[in-house]
C-alpha atoms as a PDB file:
ATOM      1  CA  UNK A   1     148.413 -92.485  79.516  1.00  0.00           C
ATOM      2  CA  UNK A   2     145.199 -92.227  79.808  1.00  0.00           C
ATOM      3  CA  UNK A   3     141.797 -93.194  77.290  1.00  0.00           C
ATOM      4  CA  UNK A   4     140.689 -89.778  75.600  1.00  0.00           C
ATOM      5  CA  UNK A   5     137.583 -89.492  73.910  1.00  0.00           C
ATOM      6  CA  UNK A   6     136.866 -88.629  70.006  1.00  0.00           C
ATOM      7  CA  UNK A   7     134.261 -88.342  67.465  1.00  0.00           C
ATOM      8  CA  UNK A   8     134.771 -89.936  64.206  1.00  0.00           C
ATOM      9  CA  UNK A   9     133.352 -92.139  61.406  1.00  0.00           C
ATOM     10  CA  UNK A  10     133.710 -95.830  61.172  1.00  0.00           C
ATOM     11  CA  UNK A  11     133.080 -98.508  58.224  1.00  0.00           C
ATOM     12  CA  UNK A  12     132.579-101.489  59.538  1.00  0.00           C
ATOM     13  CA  UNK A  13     135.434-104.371  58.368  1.00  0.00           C
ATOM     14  CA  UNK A  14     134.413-107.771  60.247  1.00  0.00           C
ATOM     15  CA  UNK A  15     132.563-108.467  63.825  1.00  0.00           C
ATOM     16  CA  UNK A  16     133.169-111.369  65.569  1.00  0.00           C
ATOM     17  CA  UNK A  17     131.240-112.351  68.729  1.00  0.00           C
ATOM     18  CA  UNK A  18     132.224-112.313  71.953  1.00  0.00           C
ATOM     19  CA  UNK A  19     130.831-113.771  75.280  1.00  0.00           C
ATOM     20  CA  UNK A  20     127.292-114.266  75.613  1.00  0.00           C
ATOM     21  CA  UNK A  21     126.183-110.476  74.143  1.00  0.00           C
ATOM     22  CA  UNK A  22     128.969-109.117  73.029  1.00  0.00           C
ATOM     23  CA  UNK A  23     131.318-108.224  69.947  1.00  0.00           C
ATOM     24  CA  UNK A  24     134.620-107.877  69.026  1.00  0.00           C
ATOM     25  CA  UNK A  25     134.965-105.121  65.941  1.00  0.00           C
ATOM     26  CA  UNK A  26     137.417-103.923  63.440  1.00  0.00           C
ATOM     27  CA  UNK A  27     136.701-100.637  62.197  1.00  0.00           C
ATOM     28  CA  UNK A  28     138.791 -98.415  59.434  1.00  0.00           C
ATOM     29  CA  UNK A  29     137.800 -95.688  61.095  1.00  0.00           C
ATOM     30  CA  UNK A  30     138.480 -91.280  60.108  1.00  0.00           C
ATOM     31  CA  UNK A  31     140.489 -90.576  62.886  1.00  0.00           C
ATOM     32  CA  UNK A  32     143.006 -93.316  63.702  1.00  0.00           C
ATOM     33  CA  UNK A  33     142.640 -96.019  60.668  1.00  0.00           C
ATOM     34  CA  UNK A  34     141.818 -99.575  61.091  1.00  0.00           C
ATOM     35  CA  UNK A  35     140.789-100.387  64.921  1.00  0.00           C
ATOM     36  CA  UNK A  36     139.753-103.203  66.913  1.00  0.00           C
ATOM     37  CA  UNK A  37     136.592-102.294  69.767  1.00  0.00           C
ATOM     38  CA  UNK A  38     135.300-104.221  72.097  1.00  0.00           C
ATOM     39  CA  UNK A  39     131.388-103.484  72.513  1.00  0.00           C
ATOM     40  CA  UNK A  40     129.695-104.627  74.989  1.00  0.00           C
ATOM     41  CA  UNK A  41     126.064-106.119  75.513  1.00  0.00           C
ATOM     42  CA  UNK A  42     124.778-105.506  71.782  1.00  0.00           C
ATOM     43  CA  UNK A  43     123.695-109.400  71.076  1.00  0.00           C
ATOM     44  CA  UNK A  44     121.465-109.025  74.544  1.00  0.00           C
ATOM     45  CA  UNK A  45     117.985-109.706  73.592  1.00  0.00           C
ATOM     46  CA  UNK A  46     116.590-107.162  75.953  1.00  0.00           C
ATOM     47  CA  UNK A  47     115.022-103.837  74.716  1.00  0.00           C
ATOM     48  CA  UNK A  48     117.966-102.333  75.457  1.00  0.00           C
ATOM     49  CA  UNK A  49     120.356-104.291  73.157  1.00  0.00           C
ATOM     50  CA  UNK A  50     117.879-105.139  70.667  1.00  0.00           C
ATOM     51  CA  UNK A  51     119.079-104.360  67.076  1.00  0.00           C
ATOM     52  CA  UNK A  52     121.936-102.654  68.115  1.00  0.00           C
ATOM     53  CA  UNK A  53     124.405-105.872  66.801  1.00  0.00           C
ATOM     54  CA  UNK A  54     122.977-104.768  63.541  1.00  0.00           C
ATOM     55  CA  UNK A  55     124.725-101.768  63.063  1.00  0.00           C
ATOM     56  CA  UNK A  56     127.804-103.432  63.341  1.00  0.00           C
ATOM     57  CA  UNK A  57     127.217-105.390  59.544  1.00  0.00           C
ATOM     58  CA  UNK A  58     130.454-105.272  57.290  1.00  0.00           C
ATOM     59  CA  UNK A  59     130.015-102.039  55.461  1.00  0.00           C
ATOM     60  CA  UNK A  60     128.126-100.256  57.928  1.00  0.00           C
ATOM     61  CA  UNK A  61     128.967 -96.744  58.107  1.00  0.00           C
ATOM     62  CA  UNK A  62     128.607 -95.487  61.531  1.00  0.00           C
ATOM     63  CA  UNK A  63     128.999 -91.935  64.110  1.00  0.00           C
ATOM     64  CA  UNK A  64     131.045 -93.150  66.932  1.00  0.00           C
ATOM     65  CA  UNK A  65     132.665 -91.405  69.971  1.00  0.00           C
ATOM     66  CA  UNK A  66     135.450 -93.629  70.923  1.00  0.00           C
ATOM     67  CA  UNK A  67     138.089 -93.945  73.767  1.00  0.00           C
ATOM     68  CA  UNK A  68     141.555 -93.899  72.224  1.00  0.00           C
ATOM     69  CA  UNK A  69     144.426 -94.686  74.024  1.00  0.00           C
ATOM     70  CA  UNK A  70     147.851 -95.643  71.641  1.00  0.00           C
ATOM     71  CA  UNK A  71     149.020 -98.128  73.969  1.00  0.00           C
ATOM     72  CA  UNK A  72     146.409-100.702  73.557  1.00  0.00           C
ATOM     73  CA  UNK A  73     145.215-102.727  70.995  1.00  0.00           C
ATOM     74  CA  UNK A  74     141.840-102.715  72.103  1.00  0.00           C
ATOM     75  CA  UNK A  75     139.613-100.140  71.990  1.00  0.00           C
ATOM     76  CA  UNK A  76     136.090 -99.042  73.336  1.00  0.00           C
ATOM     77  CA  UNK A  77     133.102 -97.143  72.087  1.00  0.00           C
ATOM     78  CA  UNK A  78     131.446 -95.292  73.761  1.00  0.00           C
ATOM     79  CA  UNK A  79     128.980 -93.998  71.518  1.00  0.00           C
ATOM     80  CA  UNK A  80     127.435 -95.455  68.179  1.00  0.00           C
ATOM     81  CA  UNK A  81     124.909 -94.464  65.424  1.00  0.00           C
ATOM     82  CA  UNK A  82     124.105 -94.863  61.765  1.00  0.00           C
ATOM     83  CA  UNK A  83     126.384 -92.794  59.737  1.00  0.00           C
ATOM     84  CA  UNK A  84     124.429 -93.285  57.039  1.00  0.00           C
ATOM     85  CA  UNK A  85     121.569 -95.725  56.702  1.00  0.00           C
ATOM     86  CA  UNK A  86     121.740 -98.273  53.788  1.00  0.00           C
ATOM     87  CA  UNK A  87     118.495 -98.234  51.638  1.00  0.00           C
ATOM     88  CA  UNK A  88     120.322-101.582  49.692  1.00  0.00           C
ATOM     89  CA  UNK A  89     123.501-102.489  50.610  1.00  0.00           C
ATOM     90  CA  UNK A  90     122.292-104.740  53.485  1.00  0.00           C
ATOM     91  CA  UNK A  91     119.356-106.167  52.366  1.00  0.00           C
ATOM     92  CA  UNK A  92     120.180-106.638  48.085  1.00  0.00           C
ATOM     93  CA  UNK A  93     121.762-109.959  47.676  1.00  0.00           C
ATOM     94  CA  UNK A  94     123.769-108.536  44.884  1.00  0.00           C
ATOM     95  CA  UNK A  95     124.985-105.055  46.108  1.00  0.00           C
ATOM     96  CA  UNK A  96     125.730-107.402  49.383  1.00  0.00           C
ATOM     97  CA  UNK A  97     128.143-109.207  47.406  1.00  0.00           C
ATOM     98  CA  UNK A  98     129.865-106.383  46.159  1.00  0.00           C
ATOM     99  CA  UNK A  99     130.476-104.499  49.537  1.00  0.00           C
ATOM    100  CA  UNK A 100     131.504-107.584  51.022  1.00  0.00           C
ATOM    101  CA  UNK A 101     134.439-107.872  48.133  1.00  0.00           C
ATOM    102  CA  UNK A 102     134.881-103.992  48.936  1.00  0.00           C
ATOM    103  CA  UNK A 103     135.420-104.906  52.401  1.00  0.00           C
ATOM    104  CA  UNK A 104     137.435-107.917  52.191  1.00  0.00           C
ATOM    105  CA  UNK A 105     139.996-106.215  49.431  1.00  0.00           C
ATOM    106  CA  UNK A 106     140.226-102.938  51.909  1.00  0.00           C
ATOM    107  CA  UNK A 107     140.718-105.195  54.578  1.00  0.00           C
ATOM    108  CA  UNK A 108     143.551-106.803  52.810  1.00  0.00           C
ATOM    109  CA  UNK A 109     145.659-103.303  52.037  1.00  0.00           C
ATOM    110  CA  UNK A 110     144.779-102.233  55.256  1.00  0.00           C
ATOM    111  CA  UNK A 111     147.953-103.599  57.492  1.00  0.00           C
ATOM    112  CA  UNK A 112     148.338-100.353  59.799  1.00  0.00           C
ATOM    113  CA  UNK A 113     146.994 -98.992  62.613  1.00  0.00           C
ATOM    114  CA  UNK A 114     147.294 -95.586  60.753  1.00  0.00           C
ATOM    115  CA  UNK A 115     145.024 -92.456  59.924  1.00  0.00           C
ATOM    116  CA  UNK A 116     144.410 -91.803  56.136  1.00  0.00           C
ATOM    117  CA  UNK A 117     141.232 -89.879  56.050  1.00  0.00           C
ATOM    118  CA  UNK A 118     141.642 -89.248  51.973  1.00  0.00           C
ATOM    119  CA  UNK A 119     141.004 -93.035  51.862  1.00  0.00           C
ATOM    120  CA  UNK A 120     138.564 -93.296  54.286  1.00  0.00           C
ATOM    121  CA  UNK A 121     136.114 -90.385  52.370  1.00  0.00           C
ATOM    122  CA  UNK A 122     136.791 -92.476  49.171  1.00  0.00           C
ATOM    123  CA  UNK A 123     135.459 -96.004  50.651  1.00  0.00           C
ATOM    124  CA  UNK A 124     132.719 -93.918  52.219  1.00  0.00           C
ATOM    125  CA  UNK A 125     131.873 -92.070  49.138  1.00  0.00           C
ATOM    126  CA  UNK A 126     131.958 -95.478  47.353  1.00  0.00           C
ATOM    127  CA  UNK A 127     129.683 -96.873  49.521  1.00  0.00           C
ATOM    128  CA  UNK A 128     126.922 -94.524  49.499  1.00  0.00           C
ATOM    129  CA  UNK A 129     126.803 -94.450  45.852  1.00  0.00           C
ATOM    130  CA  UNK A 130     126.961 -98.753  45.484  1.00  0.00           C
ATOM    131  CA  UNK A 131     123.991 -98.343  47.940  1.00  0.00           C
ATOM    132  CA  UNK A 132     121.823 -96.098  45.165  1.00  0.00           C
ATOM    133  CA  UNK A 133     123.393 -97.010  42.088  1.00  0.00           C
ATOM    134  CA  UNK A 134     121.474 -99.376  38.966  1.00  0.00           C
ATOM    135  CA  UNK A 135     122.043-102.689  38.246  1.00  0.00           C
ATOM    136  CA  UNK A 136     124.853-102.149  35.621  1.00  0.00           C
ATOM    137  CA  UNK A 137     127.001 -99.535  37.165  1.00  0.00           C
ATOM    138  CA  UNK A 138     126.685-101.773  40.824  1.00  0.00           C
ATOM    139  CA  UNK A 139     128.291-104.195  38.625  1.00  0.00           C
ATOM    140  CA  UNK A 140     131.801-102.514  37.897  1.00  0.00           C
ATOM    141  CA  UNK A 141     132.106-100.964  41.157  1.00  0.00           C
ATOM    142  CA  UNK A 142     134.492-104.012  41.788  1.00  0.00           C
ATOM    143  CA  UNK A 143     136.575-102.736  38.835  1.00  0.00           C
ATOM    144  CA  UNK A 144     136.486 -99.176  39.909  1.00  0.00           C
ATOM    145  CA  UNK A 145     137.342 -99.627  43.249  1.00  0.00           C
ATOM    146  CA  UNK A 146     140.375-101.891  42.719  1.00  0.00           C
ATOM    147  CA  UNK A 147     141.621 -99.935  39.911  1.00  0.00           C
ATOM    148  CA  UNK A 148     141.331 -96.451  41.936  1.00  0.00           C
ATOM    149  CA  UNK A 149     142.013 -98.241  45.390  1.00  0.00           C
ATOM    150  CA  UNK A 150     145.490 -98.215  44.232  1.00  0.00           C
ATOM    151  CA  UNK A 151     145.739 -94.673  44.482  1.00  0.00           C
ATOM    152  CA  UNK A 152     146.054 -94.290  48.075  1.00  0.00           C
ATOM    153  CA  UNK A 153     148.160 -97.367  48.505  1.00  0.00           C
ATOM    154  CA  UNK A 154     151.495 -95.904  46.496  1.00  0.00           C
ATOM    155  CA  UNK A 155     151.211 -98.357  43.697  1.00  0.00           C
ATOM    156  CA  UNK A 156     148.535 -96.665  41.526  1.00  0.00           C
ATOM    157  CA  UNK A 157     148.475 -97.715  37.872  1.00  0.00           C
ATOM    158  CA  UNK A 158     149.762 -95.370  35.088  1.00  0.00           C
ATOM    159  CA  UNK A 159     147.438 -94.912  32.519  1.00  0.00           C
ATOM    160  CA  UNK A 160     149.304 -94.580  29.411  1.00  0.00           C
ATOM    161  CA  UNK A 161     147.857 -96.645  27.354  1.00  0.00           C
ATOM    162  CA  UNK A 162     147.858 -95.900  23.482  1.00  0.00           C
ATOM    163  CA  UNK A 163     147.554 -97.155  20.226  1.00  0.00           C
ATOM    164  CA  UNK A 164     151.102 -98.374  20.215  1.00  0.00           C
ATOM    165  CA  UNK A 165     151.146 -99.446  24.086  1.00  0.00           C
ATOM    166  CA  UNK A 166     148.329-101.982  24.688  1.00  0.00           C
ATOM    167  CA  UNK A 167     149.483-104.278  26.721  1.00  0.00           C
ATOM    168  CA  UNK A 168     149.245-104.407  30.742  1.00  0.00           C
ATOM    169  CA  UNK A 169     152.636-105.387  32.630  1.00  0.00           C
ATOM    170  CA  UNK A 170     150.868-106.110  35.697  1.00  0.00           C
ATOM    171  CA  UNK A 171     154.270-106.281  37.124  1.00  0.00           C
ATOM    172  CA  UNK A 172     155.088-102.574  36.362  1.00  0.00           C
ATOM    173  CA  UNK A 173     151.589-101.225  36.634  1.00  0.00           C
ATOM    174  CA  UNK A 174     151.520 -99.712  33.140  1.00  0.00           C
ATOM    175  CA  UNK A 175     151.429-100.354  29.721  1.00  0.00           C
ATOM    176  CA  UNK A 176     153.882-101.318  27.313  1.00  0.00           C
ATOM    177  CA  UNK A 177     154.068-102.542  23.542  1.00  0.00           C
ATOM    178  CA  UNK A 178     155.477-105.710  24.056  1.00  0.00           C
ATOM    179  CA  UNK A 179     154.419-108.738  25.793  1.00  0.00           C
ATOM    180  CA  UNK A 180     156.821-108.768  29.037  1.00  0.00           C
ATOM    181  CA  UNK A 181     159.064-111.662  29.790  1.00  0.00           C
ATOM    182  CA  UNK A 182     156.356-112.392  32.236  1.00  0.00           C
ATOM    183  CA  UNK A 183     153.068-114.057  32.760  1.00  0.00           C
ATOM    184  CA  UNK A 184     151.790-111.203  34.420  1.00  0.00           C
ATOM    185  CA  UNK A 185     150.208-108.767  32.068  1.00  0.00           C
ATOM    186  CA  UNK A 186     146.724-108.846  29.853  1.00  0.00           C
ATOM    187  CA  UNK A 187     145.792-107.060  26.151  1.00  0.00           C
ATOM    188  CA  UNK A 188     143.566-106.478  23.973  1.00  0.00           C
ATOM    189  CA  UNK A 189     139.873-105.683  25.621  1.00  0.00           C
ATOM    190  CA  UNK A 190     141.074-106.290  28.896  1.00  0.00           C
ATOM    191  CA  UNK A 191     143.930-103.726  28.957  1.00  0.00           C
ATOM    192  CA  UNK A 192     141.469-101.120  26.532  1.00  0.00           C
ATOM    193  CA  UNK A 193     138.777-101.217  29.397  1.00  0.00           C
ATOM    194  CA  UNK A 194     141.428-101.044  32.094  1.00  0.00           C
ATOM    195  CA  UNK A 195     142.516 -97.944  30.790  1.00  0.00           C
ATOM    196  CA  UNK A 196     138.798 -96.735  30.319  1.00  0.00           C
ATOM    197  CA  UNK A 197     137.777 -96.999  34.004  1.00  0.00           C
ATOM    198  CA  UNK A 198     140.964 -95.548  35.063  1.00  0.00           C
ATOM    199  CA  UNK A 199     139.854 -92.953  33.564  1.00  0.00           C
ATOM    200  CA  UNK A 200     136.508 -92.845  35.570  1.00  0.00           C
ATOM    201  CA  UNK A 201     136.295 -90.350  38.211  1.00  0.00           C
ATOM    202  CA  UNK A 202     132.839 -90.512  39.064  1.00  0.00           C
ATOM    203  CA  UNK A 203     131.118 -94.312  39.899  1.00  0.00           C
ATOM    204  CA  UNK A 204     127.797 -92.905  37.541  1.00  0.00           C
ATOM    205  CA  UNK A 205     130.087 -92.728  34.918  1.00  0.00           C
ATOM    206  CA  UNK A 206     130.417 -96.411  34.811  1.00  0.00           C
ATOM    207  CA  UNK A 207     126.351 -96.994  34.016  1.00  0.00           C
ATOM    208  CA  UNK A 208     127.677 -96.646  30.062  1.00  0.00           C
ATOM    209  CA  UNK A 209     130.132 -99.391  30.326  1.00  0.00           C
ATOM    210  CA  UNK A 210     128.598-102.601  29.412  1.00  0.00           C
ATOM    211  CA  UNK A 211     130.650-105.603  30.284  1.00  0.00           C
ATOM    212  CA  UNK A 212     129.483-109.142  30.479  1.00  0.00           C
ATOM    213  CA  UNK A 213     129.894-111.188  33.520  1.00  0.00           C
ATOM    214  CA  UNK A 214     132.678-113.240  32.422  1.00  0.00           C
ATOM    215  CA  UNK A 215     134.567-110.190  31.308  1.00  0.00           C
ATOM    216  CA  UNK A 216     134.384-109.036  34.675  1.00  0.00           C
ATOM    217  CA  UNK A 217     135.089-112.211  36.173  1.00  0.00           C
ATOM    218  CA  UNK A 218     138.406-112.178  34.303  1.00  0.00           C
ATOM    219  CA  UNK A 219     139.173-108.456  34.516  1.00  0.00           C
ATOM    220  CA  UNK A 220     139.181-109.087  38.603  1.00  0.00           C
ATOM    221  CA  UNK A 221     141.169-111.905  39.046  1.00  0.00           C
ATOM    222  CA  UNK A 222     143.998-110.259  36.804  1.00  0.00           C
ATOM    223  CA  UNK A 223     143.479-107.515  39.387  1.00  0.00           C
ATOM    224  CA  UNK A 224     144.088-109.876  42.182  1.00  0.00           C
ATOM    225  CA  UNK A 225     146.996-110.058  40.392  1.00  0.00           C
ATOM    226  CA  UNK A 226     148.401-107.029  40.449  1.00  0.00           C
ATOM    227  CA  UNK A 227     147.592-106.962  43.923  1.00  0.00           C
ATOM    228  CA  UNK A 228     149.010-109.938  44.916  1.00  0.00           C
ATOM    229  CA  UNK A 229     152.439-108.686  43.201  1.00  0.00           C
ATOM    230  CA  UNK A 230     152.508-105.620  45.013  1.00  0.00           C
ATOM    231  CA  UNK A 231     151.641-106.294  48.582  1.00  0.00           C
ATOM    232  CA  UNK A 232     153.138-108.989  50.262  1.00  0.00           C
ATOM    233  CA  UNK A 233     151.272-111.969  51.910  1.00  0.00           C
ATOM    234  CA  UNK A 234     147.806-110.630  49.977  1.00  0.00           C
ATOM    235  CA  UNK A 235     146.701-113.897  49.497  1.00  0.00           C
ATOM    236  CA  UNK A 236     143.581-115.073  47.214  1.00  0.00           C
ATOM    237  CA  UNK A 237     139.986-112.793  47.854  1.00  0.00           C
ATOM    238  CA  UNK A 238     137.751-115.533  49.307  1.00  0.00           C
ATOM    239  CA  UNK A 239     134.589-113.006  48.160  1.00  0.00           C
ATOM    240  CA  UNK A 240     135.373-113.371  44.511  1.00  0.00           C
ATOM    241  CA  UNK A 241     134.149-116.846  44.011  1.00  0.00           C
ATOM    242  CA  UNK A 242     131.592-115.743  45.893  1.00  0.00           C
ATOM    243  CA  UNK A 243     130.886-112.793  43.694  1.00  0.00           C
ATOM    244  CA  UNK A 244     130.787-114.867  40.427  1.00  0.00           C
ATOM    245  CA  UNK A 245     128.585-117.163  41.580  1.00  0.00           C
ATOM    246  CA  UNK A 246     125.758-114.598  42.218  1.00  0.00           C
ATOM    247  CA  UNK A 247     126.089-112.390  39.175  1.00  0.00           C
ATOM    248  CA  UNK A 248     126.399-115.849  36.856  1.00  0.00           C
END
């Protein structure tokens, strides 16, 4: 079978060099999902090459035409451009942080070589509002985006919480009015703003929801949690330390 070509849009998930100028890349890309490139001669310090490894940053949202071939595991570009350019997201220490957590929690759900373009225009839309968002609302994108993530994975959370039902089974994904026989559940504030930002359909709409760091801090690692219950082998999110540390 022969390599055919296609256009379609990447995010970047993780480079790792190769040889003397080159890269190995994953991609989730439009088309076919998450995908592994080699690319060739982008770490050369000639005029040609110059700048070019930049493109291929975690997060980076790029235009690619691609050779695809369903037999191999290794793929090659042929083309490559900015997507869309980052005014923040590469350079803001803080926004940074936040795609990289993006990145590495996508990267964790992501176990297939499959297409899922819904997905792939939510992480993109996510993106490209982290990258112009304030201060505050950068700050729960983590929330939103592992909250709503969930959607396209087949183990969304059911919002139904109420005045009698405030309690999170983490377990079950939804909310129940008694503590579960279970460590794995949270109340009170937690499960009353977890129910707000489910609610959230639009990241500007989190720029009214003040939440102190430690909140947050908490509020994610019960949602590693809940992912860690529902998808086998998920592991701990290296980039949440990492996360806490800068927005302490």
């Amino acid at each position: 079978m022969p390599d055919k070509l296609y256009k379609t849009k990447g995010i970047v998930l993780r480079t790792v060099k190769y040889g003397e100028t080159s890269v190995i890349v994953t991609i989730f890309t439009e088309l076919f999902g998450v995908q592994t490139y080699l690319v060739n001669g982008v770490r050369k310090s000639t005029k040609k090459g110059s700048g070019k490894a930049s493109l291929f940053q975690p997060a980076a949202i790029l235009d690619m035409v691609v050779y695809h071939n369903e037999l191999k595991n290794l793929q090659r570009i042929r083309e490559f451009r900015w997507g869309f350019l980052y005014s923040h997201i590469l350079s803001d220490v803080k926004k940074n942080a936040i795609a990289l957590f993006l990145i590495e929690l996508l990267t964790k759900c992501l176990k297939q070589p499959e297409a899922n373009p819904e997905l792939f225009q939510f992480t993109e839309d996510i993106f490209m509002h982290l990258d112009k968002s304030t201060e505050n609302t950068a700050a729960n994108f983590p929330l939103f985006f592992a909250l709503h993530l969930t959607v396209f994975l087949g183990f969304r959370m059911t919002d139904n919480y109420s005045d009698t039902k405030t309690i999170l089974d983490l377990q079950e994904g939804s909310f129940v009015n008694e503590k579960p026989h279970h460590p794995y559940f949270i109340e009170d504030k937690e499960a009353r703003v977890t129910s707000h930002i489910l609610k959230v359909m639009q990241p500007e709409e989190l720029e009214d929801t003040r939440l102190n760091h430690e909140f947050r801090k908490s509020l994610l690692y019960a949602y590693e949690r809940y992912y860690s219950l529902h998808i086998q082998d998920f592991g701990n999110l290296r980039s949440l330390p990492v996360l806490s540390a800068i927005f302490s």
